[in-house]
N, C-alpha and C. Protein backbone atom coordinates (compact mmCIF):
# COMPACT_ATOMS: atom_id res chain seq x y z
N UNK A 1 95.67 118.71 112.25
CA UNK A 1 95.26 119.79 111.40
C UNK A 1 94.42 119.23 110.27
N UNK A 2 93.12 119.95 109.86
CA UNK A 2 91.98 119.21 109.38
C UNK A 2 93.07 119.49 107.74
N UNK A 3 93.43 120.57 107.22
CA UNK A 3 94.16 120.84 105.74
C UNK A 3 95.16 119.04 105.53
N UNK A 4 96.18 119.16 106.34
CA UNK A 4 96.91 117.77 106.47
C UNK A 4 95.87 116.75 106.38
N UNK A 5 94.88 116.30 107.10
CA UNK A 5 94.14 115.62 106.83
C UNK A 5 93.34 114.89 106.13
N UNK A 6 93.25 115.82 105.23
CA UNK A 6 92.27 116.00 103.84
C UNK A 6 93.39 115.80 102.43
N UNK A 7 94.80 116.58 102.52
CA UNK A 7 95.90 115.98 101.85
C UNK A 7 96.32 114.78 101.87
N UNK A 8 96.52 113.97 103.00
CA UNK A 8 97.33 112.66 102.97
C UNK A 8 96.02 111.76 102.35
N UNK A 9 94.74 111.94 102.64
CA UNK A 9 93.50 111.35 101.98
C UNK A 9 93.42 111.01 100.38
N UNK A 10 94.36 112.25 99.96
CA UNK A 10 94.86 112.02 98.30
C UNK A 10 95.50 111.78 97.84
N UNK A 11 96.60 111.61 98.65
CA UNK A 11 98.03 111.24 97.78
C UNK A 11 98.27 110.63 97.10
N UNK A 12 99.08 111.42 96.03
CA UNK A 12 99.51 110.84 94.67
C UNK A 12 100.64 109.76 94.56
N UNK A 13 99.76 108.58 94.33
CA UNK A 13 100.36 107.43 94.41
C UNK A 13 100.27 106.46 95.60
N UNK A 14 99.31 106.63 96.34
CA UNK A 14 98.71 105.87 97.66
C UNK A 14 98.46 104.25 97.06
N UNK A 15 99.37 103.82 97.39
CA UNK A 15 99.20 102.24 97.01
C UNK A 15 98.54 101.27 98.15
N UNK A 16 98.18 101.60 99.23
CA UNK A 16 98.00 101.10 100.12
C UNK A 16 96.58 100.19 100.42
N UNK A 17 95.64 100.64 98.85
CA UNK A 17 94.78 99.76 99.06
C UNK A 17 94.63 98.85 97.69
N UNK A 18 96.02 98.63 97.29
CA UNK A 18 95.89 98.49 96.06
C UNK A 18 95.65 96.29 96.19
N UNK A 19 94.68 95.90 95.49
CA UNK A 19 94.13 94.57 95.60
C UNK A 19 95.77 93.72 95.11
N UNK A 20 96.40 93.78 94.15
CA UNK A 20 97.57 92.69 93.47
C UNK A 20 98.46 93.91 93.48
N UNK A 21 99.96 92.98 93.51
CA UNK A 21 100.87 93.71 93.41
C UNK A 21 101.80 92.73 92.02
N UNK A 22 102.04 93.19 91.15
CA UNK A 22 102.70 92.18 89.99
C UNK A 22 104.33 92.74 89.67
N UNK A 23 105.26 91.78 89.95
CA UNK A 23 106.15 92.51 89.40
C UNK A 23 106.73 91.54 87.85
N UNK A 24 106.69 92.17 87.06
CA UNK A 24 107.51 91.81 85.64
C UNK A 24 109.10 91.33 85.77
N UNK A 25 108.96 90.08 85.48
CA UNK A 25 110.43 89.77 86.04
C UNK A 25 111.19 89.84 84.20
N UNK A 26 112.55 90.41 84.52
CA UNK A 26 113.46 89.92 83.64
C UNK A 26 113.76 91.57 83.32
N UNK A 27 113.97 92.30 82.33
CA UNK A 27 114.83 93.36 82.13
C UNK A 27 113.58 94.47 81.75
N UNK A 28 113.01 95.42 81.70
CA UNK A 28 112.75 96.75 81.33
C UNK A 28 113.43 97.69 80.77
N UNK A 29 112.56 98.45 79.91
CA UNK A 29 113.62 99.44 79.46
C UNK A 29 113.49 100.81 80.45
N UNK A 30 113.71 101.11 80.74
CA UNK A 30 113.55 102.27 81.84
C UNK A 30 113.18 103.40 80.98
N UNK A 31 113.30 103.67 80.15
CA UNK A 31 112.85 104.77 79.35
C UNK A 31 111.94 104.73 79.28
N UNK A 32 110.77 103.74 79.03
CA UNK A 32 108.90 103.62 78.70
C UNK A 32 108.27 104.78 79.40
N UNK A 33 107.43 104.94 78.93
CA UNK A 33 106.89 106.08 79.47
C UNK A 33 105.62 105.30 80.32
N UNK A 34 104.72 106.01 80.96
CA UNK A 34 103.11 105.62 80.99
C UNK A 34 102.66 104.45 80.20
N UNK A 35 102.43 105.15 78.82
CA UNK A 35 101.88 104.39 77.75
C UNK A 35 102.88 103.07 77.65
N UNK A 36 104.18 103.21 77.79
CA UNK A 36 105.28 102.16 77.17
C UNK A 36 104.57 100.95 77.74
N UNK A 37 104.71 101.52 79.29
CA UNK A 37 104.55 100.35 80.46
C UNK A 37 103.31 99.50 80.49
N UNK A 38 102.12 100.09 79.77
CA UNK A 38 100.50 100.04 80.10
C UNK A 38 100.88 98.74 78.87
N UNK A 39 101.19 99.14 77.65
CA UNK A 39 101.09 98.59 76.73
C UNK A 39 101.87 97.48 77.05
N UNK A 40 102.99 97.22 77.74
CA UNK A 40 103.80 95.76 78.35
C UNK A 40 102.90 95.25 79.17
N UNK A 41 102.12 95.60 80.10
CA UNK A 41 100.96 94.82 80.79
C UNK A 41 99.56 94.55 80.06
N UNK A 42 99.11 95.17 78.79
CA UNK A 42 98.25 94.29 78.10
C UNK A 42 98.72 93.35 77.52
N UNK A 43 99.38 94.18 76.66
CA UNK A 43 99.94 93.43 75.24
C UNK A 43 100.71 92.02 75.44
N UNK A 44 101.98 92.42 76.12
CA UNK A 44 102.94 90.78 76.80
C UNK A 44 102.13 90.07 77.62
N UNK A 45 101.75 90.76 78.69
CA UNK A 45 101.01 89.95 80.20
C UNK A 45 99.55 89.45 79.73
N UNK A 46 98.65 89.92 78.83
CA UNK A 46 97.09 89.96 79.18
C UNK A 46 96.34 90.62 80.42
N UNK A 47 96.78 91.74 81.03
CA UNK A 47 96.31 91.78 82.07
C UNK A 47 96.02 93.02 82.13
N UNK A 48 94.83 93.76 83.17
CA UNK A 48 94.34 95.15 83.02
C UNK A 48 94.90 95.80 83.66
N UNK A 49 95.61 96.95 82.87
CA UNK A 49 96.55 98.12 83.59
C UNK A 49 95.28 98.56 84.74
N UNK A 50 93.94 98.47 83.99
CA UNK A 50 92.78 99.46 84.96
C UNK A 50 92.46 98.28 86.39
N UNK A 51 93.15 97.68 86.83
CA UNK A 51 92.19 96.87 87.81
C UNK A 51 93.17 97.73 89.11
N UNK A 52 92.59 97.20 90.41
CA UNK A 52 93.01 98.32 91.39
C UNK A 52 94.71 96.94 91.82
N UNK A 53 95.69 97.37 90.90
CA UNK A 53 96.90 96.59 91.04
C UNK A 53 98.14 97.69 91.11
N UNK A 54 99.20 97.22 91.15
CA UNK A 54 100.97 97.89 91.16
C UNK A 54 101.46 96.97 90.16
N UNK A 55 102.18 97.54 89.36
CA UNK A 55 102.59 96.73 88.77
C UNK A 55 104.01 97.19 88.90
N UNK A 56 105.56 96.65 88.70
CA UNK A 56 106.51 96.63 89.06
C UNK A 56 107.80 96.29 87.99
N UNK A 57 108.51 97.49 87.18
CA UNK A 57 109.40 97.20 86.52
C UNK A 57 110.82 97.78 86.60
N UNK A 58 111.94 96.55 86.48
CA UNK A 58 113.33 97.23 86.67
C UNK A 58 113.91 96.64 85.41
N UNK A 59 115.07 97.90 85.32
CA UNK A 59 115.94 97.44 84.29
C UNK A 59 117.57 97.20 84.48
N UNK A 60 118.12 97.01 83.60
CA UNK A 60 119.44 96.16 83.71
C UNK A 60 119.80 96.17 84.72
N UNK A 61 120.09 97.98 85.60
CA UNK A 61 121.47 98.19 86.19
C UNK A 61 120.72 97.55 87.80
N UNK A 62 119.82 97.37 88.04
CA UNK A 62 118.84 96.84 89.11
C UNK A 62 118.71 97.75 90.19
N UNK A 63 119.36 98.84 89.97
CA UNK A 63 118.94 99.85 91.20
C UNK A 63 118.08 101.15 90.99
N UNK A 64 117.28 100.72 89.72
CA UNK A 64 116.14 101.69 89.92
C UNK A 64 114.46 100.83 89.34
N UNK A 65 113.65 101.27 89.87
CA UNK A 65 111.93 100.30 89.60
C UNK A 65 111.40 101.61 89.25
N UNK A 66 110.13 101.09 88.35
CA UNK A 66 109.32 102.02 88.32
C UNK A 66 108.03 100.93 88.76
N UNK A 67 107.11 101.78 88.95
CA UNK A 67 106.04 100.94 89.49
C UNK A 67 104.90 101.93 88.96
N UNK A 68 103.83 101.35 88.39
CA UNK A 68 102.35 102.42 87.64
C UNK A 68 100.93 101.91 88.49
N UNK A 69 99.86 102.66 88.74
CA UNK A 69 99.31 102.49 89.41
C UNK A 69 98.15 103.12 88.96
N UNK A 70 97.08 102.74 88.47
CA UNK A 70 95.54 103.47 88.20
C UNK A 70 95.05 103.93 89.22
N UNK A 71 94.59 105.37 89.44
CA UNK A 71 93.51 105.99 90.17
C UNK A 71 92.71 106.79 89.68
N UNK A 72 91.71 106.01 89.21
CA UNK A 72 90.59 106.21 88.49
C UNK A 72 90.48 107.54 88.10
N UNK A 73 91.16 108.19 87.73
CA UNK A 73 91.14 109.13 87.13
C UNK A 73 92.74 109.50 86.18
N UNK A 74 93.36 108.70 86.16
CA UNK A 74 94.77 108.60 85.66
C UNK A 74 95.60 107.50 85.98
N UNK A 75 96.97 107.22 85.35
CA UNK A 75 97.78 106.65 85.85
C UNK A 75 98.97 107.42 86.52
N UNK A 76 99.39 106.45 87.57
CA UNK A 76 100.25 107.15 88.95
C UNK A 76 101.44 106.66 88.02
N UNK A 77 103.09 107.30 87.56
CA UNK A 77 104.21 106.10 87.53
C UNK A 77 104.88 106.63 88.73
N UNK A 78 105.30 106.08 89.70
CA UNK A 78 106.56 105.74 90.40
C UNK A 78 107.58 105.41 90.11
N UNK A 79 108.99 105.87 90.91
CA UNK A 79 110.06 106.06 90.27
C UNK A 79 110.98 105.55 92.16
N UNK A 80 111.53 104.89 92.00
CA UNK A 80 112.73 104.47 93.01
C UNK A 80 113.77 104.44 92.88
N UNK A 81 115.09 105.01 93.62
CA UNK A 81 116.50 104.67 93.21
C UNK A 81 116.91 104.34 94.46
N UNK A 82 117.56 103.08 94.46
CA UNK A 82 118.75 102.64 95.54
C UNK A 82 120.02 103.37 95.89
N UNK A 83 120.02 103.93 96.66
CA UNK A 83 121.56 104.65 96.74
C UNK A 83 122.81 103.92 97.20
N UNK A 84 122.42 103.07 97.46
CA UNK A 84 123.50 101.54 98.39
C UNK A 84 123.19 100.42 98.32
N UNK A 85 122.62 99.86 96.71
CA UNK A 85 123.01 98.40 96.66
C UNK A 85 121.63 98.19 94.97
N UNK A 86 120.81 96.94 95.20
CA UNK A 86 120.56 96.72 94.14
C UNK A 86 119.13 96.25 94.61
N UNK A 87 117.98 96.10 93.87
CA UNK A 87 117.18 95.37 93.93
C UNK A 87 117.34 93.65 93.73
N UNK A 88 117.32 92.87 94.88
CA UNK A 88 117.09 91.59 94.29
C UNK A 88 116.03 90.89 93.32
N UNK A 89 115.89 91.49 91.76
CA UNK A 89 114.80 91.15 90.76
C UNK A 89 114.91 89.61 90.35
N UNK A 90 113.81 89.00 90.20
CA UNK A 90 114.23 87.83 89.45
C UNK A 90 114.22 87.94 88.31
N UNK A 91 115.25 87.62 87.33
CA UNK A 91 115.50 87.68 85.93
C UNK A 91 115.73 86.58 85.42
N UNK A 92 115.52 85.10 86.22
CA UNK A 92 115.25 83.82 85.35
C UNK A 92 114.07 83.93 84.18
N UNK A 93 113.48 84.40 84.13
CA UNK A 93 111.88 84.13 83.50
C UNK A 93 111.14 85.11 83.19
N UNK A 94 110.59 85.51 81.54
CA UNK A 94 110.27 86.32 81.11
C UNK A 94 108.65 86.63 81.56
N UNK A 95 108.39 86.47 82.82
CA UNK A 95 107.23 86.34 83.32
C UNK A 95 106.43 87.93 83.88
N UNK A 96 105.32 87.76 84.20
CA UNK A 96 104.78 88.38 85.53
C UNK A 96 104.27 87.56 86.37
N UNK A 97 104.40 88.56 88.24
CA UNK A 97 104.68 87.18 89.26
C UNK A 97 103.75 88.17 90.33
N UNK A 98 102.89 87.22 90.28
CA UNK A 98 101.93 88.38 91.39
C UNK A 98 102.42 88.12 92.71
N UNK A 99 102.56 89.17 93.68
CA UNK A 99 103.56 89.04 94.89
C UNK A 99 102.75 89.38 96.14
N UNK A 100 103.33 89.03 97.39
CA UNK A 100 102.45 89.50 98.47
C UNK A 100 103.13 91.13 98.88
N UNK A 101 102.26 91.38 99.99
CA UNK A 101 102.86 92.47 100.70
C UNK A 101 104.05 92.34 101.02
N UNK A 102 104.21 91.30 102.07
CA UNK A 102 105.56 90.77 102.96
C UNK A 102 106.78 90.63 101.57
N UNK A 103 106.14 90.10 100.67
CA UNK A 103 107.43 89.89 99.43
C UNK A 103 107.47 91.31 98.90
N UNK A 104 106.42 92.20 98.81
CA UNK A 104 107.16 94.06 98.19
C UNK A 104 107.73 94.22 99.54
N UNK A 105 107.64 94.19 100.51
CA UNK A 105 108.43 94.81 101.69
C UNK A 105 109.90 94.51 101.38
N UNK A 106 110.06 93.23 101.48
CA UNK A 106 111.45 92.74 101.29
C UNK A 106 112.30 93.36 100.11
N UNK A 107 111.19 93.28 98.78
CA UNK A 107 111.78 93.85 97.67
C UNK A 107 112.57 95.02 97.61
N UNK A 108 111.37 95.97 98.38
CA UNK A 108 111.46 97.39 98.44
C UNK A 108 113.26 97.36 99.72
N UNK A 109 113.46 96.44 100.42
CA UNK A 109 114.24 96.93 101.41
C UNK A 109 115.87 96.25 101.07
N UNK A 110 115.84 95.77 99.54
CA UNK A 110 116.65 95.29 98.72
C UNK A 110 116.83 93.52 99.17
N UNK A 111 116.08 92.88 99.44
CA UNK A 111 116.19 91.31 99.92
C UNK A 111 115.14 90.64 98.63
N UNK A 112 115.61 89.70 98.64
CA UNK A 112 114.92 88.51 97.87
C UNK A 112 113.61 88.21 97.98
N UNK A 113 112.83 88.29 97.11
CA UNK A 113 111.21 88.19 97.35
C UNK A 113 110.63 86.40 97.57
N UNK A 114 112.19 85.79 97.17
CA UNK A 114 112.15 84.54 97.36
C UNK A 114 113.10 83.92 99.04
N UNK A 115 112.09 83.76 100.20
CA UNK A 115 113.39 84.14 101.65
C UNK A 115 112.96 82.43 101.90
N UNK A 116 114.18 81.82 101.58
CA UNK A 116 113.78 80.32 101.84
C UNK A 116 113.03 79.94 103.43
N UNK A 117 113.61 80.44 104.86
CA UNK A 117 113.74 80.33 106.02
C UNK A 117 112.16 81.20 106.53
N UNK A 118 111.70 81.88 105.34
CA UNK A 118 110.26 82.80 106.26
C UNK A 118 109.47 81.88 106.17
N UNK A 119 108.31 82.10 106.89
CA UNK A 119 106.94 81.21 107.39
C UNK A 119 106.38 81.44 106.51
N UNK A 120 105.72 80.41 105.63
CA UNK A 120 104.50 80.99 105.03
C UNK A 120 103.28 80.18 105.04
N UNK A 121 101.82 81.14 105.09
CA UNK A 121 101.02 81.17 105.56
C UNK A 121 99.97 79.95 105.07
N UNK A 122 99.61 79.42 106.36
CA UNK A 122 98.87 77.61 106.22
C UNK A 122 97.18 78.31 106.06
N UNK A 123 96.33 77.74 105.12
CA UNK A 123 95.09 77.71 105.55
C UNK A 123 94.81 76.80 106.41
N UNK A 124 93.14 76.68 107.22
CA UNK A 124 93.20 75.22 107.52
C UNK A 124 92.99 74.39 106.31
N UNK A 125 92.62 74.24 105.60
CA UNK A 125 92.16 73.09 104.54
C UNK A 125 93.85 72.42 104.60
N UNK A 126 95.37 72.99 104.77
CA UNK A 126 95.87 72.20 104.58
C UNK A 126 96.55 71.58 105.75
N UNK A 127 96.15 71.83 106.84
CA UNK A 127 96.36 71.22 107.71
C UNK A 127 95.73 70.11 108.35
């Protein structure tokens, strides 16, 4: 159906071509709004809320993220809750940690973005 078609083309919050994915490690306040969050990725990080990125924040209780997302015409926030368990966040280090796909997959499916035993990927130069 051409209507469906032309909808899923827009969807609000289509991350799927988004260039970096960053998640903010260590605690959030979950309350921030838009602005809260934008202003933790200039201000703490140095980094442009406007570039085509996700950026990724949880707080204490670890079973809810928000995630913000520019589409050039606004910012997207996203909102996640776990109903059966926790996000594995890293909270050693008051950092931001730019992540791959394969590491939001895991994130998103409550596993460690750190999987000692997965393959990871050789250029040739280091072989």
């Amino acid at each position: 159906n051409t209507y469906h078609q032309c909808t899923t083309a827009f969807m609000l919050g289509n991350i799927s071509n988004v260039q970096s994915i960053f998640i903010v490690c260590g605690y959030t306040d979950m309350r921030k709004s838009i602005d809260g969050l934008v202003a933790i990725i200039k201000d703490t990080y140095d980094l442009n809320p406007f570039d085509n990125s996700l950026f990724l924040f949880c707080g204490r209780r670890g079973d809810r993220l928000n995630a913000i997302h520019w589409e050039q015409d606004g910012f997207v926030l996203m909102y996640k809750r776990l109903e059966g368990g926790r996000f594995q966040w890293p909270r050693s280090k008051e950092e931001v940690r730019d992540i791959t796909w394969q590491e939001f997959r895991w994130l998103m499916e409550g596993l460690s973005i750190d999987q000692p035993k997965a393959l990871k990927k050789v250029s040739h130069r280091d072989v």
